[in-house]
C-alpha atoms as a PDB file:
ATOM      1  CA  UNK A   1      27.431 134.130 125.435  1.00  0.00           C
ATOM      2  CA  UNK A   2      27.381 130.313 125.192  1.00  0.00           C
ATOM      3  CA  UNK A   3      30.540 129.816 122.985  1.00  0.00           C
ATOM      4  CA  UNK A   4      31.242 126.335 121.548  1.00  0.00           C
ATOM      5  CA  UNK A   5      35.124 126.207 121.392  1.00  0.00           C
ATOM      6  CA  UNK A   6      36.315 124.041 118.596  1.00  0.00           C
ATOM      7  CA  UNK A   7      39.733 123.529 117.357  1.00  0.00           C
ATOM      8  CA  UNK A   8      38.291 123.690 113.699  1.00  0.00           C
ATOM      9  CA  UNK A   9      36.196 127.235 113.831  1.00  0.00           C
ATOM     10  CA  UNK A  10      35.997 129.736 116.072  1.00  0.00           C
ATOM     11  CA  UNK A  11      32.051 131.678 115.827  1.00  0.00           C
ATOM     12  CA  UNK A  12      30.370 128.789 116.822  1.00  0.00           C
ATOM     13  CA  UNK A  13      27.521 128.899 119.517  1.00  0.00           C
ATOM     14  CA  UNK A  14      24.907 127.737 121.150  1.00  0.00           C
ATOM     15  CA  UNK A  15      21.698 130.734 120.673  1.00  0.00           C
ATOM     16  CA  UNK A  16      20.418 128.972 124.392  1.00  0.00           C
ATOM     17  CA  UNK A  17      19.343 131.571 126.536  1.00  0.00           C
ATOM     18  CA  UNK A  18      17.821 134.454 124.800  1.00  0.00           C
ATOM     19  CA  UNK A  19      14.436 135.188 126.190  1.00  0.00           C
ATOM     20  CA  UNK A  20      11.515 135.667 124.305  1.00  0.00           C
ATOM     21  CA  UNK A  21       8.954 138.373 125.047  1.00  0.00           C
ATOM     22  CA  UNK A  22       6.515 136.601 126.539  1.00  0.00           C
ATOM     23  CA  UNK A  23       9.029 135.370 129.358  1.00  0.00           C
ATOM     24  CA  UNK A  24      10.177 132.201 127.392  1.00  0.00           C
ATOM     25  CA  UNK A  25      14.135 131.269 126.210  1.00  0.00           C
ATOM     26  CA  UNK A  26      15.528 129.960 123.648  1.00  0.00           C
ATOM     27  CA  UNK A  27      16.358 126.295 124.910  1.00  0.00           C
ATOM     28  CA  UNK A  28      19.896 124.179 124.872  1.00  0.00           C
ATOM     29  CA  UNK A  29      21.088 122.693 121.720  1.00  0.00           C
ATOM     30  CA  UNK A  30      18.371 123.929 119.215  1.00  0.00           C
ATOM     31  CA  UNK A  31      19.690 126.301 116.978  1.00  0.00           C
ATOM     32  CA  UNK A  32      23.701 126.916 116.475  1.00  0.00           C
ATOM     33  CA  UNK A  33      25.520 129.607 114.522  1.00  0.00           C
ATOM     34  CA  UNK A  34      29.020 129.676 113.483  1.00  0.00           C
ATOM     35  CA  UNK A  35      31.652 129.941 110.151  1.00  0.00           C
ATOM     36  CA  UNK A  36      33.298 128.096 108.284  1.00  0.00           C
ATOM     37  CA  UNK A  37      33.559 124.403 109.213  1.00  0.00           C
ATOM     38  CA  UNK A  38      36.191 123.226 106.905  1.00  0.00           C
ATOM     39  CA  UNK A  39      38.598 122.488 109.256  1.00  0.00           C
ATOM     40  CA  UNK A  40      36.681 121.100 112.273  1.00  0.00           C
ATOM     41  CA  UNK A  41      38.920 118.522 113.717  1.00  0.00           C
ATOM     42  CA  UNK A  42      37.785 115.040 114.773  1.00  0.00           C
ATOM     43  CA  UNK A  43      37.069 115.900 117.965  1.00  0.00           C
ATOM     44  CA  UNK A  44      35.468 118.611 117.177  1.00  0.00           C
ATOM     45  CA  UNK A  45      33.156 116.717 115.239  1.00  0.00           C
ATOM     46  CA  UNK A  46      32.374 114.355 118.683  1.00  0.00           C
ATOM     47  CA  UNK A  47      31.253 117.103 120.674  1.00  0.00           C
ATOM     48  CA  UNK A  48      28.859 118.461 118.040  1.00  0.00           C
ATOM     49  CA  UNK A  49      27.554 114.857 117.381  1.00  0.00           C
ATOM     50  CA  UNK A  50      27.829 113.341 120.458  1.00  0.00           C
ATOM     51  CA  UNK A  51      27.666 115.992 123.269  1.00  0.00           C
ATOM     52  CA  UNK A  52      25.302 118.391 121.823  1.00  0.00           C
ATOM     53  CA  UNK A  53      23.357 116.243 119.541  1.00  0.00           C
ATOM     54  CA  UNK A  54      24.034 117.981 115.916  1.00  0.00           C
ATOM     55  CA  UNK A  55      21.940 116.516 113.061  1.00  0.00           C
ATOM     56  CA  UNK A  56      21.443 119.293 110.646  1.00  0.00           C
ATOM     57  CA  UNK A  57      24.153 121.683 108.751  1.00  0.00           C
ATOM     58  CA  UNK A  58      21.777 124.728 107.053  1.00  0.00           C
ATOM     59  CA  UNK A  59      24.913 125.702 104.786  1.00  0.00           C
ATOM     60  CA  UNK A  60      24.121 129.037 103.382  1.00  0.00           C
ATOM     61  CA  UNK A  61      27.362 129.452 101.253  1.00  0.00           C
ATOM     62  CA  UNK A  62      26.954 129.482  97.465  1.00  0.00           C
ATOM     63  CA  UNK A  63      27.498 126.773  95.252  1.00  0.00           C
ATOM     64  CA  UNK A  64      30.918 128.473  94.363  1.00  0.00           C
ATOM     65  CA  UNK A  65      31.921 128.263  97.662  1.00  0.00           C
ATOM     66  CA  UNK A  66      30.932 124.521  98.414  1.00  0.00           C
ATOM     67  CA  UNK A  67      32.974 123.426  95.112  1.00  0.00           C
ATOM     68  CA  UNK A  68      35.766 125.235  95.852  1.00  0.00           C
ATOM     69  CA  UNK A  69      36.123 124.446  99.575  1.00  0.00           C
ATOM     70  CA  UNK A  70      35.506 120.776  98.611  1.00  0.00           C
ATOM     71  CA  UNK A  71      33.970 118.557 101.197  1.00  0.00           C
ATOM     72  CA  UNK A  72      33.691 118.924 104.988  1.00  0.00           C
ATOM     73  CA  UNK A  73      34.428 117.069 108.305  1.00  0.00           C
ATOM     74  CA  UNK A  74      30.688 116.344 108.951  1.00  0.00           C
ATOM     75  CA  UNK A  75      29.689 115.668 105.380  1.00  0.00           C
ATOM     76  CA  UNK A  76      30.018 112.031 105.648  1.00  0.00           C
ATOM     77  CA  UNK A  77      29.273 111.713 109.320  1.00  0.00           C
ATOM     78  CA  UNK A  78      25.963 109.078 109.832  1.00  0.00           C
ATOM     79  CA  UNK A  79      22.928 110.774 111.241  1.00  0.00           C
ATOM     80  CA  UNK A  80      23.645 114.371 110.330  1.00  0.00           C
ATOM     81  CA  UNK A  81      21.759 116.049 106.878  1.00  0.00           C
ATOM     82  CA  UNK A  82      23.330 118.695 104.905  1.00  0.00           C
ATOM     83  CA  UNK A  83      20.904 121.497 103.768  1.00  0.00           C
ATOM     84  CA  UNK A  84      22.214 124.061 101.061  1.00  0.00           C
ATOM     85  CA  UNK A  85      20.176 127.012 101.076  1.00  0.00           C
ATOM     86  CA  UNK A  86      22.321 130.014  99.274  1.00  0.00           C
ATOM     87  CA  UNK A  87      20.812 133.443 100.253  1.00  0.00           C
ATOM     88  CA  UNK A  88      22.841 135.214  97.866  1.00  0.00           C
ATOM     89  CA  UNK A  89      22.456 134.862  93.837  1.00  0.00           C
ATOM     90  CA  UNK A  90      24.097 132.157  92.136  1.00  0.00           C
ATOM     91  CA  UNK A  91      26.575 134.404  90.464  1.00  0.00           C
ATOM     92  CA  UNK A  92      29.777 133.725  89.759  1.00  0.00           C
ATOM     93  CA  UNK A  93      32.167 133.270  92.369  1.00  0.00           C
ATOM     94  CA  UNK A  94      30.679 135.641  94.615  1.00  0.00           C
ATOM     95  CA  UNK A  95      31.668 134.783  98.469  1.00  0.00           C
ATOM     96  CA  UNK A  96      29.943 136.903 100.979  1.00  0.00           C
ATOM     97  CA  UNK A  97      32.839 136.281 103.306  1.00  0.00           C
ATOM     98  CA  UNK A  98      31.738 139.916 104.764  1.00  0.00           C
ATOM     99  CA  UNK A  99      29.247 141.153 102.256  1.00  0.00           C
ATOM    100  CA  UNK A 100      29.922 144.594 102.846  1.00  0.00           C
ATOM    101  CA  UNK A 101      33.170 143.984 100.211  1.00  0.00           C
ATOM    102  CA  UNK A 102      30.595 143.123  97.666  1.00  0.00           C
ATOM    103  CA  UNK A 103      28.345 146.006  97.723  1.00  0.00           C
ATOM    104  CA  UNK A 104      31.127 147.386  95.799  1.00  0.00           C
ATOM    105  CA  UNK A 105      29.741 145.719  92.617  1.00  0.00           C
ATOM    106  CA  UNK A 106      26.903 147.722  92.559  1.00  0.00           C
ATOM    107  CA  UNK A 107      24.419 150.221  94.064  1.00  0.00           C
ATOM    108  CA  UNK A 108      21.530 147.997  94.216  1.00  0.00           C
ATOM    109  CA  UNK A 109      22.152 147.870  98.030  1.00  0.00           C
ATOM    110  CA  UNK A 110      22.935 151.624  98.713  1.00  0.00           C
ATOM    111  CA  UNK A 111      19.574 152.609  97.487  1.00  0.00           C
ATOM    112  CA  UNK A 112      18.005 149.966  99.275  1.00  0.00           C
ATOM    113  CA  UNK A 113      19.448 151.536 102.386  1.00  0.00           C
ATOM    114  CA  UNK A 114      21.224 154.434 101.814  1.00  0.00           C
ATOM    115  CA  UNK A 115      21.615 155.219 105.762  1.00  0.00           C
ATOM    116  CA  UNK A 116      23.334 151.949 105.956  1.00  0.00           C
ATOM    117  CA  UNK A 117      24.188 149.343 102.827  1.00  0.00           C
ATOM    118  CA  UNK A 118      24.898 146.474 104.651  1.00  0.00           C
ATOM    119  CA  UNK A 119      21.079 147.077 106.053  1.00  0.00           C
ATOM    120  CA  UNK A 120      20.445 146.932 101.917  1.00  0.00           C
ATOM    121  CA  UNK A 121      22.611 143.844 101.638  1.00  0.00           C
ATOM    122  CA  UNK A 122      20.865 142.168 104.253  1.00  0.00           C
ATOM    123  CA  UNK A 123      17.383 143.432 102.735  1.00  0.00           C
ATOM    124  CA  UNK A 124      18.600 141.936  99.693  1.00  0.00           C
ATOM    125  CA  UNK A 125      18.610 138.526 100.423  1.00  0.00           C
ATOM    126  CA  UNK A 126      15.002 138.449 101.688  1.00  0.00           C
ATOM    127  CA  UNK A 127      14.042 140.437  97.760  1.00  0.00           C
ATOM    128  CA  UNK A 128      16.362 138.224  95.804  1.00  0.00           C
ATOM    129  CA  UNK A 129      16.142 134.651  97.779  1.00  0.00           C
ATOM    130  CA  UNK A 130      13.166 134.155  99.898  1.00  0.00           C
ATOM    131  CA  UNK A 131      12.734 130.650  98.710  1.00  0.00           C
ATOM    132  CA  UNK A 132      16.418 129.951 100.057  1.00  0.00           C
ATOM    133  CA  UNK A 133      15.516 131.762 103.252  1.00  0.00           C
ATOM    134  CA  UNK A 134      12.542 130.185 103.780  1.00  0.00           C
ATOM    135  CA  UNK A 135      13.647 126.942 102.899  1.00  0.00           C
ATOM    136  CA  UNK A 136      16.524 127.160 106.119  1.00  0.00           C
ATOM    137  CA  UNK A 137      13.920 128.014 108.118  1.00  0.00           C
ATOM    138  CA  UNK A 138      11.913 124.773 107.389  1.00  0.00           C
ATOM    139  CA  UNK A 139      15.153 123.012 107.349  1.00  0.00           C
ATOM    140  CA  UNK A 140      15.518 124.535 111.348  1.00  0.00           C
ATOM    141  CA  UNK A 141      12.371 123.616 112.185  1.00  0.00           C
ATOM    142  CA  UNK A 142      12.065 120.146 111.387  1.00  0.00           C
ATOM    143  CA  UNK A 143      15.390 118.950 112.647  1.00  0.00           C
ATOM    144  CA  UNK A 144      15.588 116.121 114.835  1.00  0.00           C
ATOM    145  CA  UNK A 145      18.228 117.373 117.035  1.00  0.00           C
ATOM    146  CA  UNK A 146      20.844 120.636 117.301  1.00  0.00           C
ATOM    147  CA  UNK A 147      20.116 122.661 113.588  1.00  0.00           C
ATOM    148  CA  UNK A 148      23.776 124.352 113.217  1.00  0.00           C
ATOM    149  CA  UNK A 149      23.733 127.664 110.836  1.00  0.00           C
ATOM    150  CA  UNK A 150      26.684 128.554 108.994  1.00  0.00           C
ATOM    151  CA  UNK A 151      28.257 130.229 106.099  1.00  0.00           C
ATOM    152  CA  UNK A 152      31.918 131.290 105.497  1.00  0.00           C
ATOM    153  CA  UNK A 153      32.320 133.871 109.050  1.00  0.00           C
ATOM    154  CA  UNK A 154      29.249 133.050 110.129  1.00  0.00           C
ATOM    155  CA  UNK A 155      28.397 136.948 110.691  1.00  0.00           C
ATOM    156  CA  UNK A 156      25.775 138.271 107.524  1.00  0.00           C
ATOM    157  CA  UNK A 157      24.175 135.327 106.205  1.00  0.00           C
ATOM    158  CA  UNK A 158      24.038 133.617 109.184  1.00  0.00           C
ATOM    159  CA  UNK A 159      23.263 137.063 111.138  1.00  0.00           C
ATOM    160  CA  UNK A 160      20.236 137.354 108.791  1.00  0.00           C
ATOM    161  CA  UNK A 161      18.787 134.088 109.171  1.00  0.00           C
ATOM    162  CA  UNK A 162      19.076 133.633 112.906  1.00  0.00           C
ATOM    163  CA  UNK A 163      17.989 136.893 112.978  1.00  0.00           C
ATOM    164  CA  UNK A 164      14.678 136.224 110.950  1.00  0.00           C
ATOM    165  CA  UNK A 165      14.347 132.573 113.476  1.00  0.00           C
ATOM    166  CA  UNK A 166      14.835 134.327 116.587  1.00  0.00           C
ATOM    167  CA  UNK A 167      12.276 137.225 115.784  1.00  0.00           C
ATOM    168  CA  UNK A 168       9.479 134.599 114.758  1.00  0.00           C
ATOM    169  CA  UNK A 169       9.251 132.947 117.686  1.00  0.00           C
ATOM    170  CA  UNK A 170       9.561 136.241 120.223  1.00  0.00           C
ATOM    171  CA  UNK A 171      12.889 137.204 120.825  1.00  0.00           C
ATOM    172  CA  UNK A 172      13.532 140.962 121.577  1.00  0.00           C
ATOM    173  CA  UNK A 173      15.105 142.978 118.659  1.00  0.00           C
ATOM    174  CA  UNK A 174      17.712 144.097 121.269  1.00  0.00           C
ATOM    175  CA  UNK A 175      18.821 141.103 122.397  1.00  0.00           C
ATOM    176  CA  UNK A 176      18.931 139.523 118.400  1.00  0.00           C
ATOM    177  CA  UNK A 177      21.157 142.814 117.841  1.00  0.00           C
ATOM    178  CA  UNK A 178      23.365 141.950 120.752  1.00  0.00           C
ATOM    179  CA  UNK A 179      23.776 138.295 119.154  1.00  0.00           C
ATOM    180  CA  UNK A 180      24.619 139.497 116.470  1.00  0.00           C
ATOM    181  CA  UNK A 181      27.391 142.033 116.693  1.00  0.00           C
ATOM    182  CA  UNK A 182      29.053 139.215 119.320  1.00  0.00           C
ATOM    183  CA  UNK A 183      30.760 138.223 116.481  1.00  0.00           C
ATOM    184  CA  UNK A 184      32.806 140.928 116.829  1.00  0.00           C
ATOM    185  CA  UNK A 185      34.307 139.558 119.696  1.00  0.00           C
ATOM    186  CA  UNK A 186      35.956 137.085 117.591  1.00  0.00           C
ATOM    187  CA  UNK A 187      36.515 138.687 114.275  1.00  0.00           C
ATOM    188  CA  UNK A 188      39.843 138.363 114.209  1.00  0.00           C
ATOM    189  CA  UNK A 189      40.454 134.889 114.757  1.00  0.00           C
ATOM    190  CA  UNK A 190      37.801 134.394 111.968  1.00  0.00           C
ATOM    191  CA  UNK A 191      39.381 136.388 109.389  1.00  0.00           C
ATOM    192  CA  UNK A 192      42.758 134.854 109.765  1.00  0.00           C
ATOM    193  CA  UNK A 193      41.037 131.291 109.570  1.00  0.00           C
ATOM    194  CA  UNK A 194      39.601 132.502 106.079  1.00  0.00           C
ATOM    195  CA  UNK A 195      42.477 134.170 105.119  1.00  0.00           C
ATOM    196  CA  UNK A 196      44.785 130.879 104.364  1.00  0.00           C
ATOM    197  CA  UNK A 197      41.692 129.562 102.074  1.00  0.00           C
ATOM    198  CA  UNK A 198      42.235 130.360  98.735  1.00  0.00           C
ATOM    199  CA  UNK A 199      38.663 130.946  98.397  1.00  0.00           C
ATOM    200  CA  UNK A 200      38.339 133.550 100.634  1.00  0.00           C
ATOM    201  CA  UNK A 201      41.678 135.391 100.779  1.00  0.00           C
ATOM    202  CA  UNK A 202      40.885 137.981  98.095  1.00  0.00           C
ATOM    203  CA  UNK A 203      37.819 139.115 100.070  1.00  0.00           C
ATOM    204  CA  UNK A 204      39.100 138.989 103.417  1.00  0.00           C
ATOM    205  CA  UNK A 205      43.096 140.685 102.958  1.00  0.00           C
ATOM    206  CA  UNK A 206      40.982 144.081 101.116  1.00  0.00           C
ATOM    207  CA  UNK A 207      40.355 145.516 103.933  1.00  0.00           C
ATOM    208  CA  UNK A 208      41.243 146.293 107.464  1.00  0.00           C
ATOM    209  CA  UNK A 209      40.138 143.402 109.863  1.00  0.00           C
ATOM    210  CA  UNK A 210      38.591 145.570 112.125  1.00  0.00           C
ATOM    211  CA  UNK A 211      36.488 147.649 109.286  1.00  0.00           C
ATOM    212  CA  UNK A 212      34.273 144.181 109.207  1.00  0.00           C
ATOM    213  CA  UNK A 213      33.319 144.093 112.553  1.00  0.00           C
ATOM    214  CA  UNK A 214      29.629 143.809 112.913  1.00  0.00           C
ATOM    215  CA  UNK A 215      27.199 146.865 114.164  1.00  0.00           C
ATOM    216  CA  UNK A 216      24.542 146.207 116.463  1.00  0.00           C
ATOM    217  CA  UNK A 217      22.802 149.013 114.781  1.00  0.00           C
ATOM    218  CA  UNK A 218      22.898 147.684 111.506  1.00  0.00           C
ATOM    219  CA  UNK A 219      20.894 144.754 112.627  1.00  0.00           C
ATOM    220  CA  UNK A 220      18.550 146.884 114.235  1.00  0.00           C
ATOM    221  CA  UNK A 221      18.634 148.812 111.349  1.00  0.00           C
ATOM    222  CA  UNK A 222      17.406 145.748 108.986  1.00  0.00           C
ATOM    223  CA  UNK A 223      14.843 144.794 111.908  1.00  0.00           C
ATOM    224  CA  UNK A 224      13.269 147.750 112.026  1.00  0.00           C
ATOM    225  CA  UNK A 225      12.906 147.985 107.880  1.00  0.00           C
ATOM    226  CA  UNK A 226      11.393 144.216 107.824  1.00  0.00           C
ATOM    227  CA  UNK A 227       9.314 145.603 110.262  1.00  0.00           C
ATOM    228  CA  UNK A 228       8.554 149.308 108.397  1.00  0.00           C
ATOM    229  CA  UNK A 229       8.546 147.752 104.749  1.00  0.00           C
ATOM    230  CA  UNK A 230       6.430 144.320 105.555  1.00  0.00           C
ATOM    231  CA  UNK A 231       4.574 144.267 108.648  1.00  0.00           C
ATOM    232  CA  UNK A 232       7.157 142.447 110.551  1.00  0.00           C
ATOM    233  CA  UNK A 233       9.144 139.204 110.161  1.00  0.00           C
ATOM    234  CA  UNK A 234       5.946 136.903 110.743  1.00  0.00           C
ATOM    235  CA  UNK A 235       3.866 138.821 107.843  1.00  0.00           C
ATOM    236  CA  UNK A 236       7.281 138.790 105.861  1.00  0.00           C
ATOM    237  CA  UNK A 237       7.481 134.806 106.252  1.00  0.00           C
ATOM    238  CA  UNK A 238       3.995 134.525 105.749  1.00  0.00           C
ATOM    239  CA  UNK A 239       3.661 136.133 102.312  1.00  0.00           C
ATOM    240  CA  UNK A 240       6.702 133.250 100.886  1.00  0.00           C
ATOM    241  CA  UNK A 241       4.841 131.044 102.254  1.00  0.00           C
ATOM    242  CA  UNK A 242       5.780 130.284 105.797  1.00  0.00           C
ATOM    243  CA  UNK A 243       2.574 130.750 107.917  1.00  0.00           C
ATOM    244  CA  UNK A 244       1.306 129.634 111.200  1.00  0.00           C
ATOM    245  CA  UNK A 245       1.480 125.569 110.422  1.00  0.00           C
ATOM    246  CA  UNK A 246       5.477 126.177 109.954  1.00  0.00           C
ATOM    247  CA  UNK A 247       5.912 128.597 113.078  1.00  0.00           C
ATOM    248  CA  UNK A 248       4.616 126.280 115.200  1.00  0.00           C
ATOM    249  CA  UNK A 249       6.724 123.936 114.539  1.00  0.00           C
ATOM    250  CA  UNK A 250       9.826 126.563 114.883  1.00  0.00           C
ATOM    251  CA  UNK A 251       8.876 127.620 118.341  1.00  0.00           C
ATOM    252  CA  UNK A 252       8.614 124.379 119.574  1.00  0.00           C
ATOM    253  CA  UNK A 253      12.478 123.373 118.338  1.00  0.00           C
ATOM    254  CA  UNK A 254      13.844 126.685 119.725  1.00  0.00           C
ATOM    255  CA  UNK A 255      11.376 127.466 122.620  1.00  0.00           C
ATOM    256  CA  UNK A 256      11.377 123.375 124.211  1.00  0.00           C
ATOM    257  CA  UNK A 257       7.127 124.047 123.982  1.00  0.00           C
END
């Protein structure tokens, strides 16, 4: 796993690698996950700039989130553009640090996905915000250099939309599951970073640290319903709006062709 280690965050990386079906891989410095990058210190704003050629943050925190964390290392930095694309509903204060704590506030996502309500939170971003999710898609494809993808821990909205990338340009379910539960590797560390933000300390401190540790098999899970419920991620994107003329341009940022 192609870890970026930062002083400022700690689930960021690079998705290089990952092979595609049809024997291609996802290429160096295209598409970057991680969490929260409030406290990314100056030098860890020169290797993402510098080294591996950053110029897009797809910031899928909610507008709650971005006034209450206030501005960020890279948010005046020359030469890299801020896109803010929130996959959840503009409600409240609602977080999403782990979105599992907020399927509490309803059963919209159990009956989704009874087997599995995360799976029905994660369905419920493509129901309730495809604009947003299409829109960080487009905001992937046409960057100019690295295209980093973040929210607060950087493990459901992020895990959905790197998810819904890596599928639409031929990466094996299996191998997007893997990606995604290797946040567990570092949950910890995240959830203490989040805990001393005042924003996030409610949602983070309710529950054991190791109770939101990602499942592979809930990522399968939500693959296999985008697959079951709408023909698969490329008839999904292509019914908001996201057909063949924005693909292309996808698989040539992540693929290198």
């Amino acid at each position: 796993m192609p870890w970026i280690e930062l002083e400022g965050a700690v689930n960021v990386r690079d998705l290089a690698g990952l092979a595609t079906e049809d024997g291609g891989t996802i290429a160096a410095h295209r598409l970057l996950r991680g969490d929260n990058l409030q406290e990314l210190s100056s030098s860890d704003v020169d290797k993402l700039v510098r080294d591996i050629g950053l110029t897009t943050v797809v910031d899928l925190r909610s507008t709650a989130e971005l006034v209450s964390e206030g501005p960020a290392p890279l948010d005046t930095v020359a030469g890299v553009r801020h896109a803010h694309h929130p996959v959840l509903p503009e409600q409240g204060s609602a977080t999403d640090v782990v979105a599992d704590v907020l399927l509490t506030r309803g059963d919209q996502d159990r009956s989704r996905y009874p087997a599995d309500p995360l799976c029905g939170h994660y369905l419920g971003y493509l129901e309730d915000r495809p604009d947003q999710v299409v829109a960080a898609l487009r905001s992937v494809a046409g960057s100019e250099g690295a295209a980093l993808v973040h929210c607060a821990a950087g493990k459901d909205r992020t895990g959905v939309l790197v998810a819904l990338a890596l599928r639409a340009v031929g990466v094996r379910p299996g191998d997007v599951a893997a990606d995604y539960a290797a946040t567990g590797e570092r949950i910890v560390a995240v959830l203490n970073r989040l805990s001393r933000a005042p924003t996030y300390e409610a949602d983070v401190n309710s529950r054991p640290a190791d109770s939101h540790r990602p499942r592979p098999e809930t990522m399968t899970a939500f693959l296999e319903q985008v697959d079951v419920r709408y023909g698969g991620t490329a008839h999904w994107l292509a019914a908001h709006g996201f057909g063949e003329d924005d693909l292309r341009p996808l698989r040539t940022k992540l693929r290198g062709s």
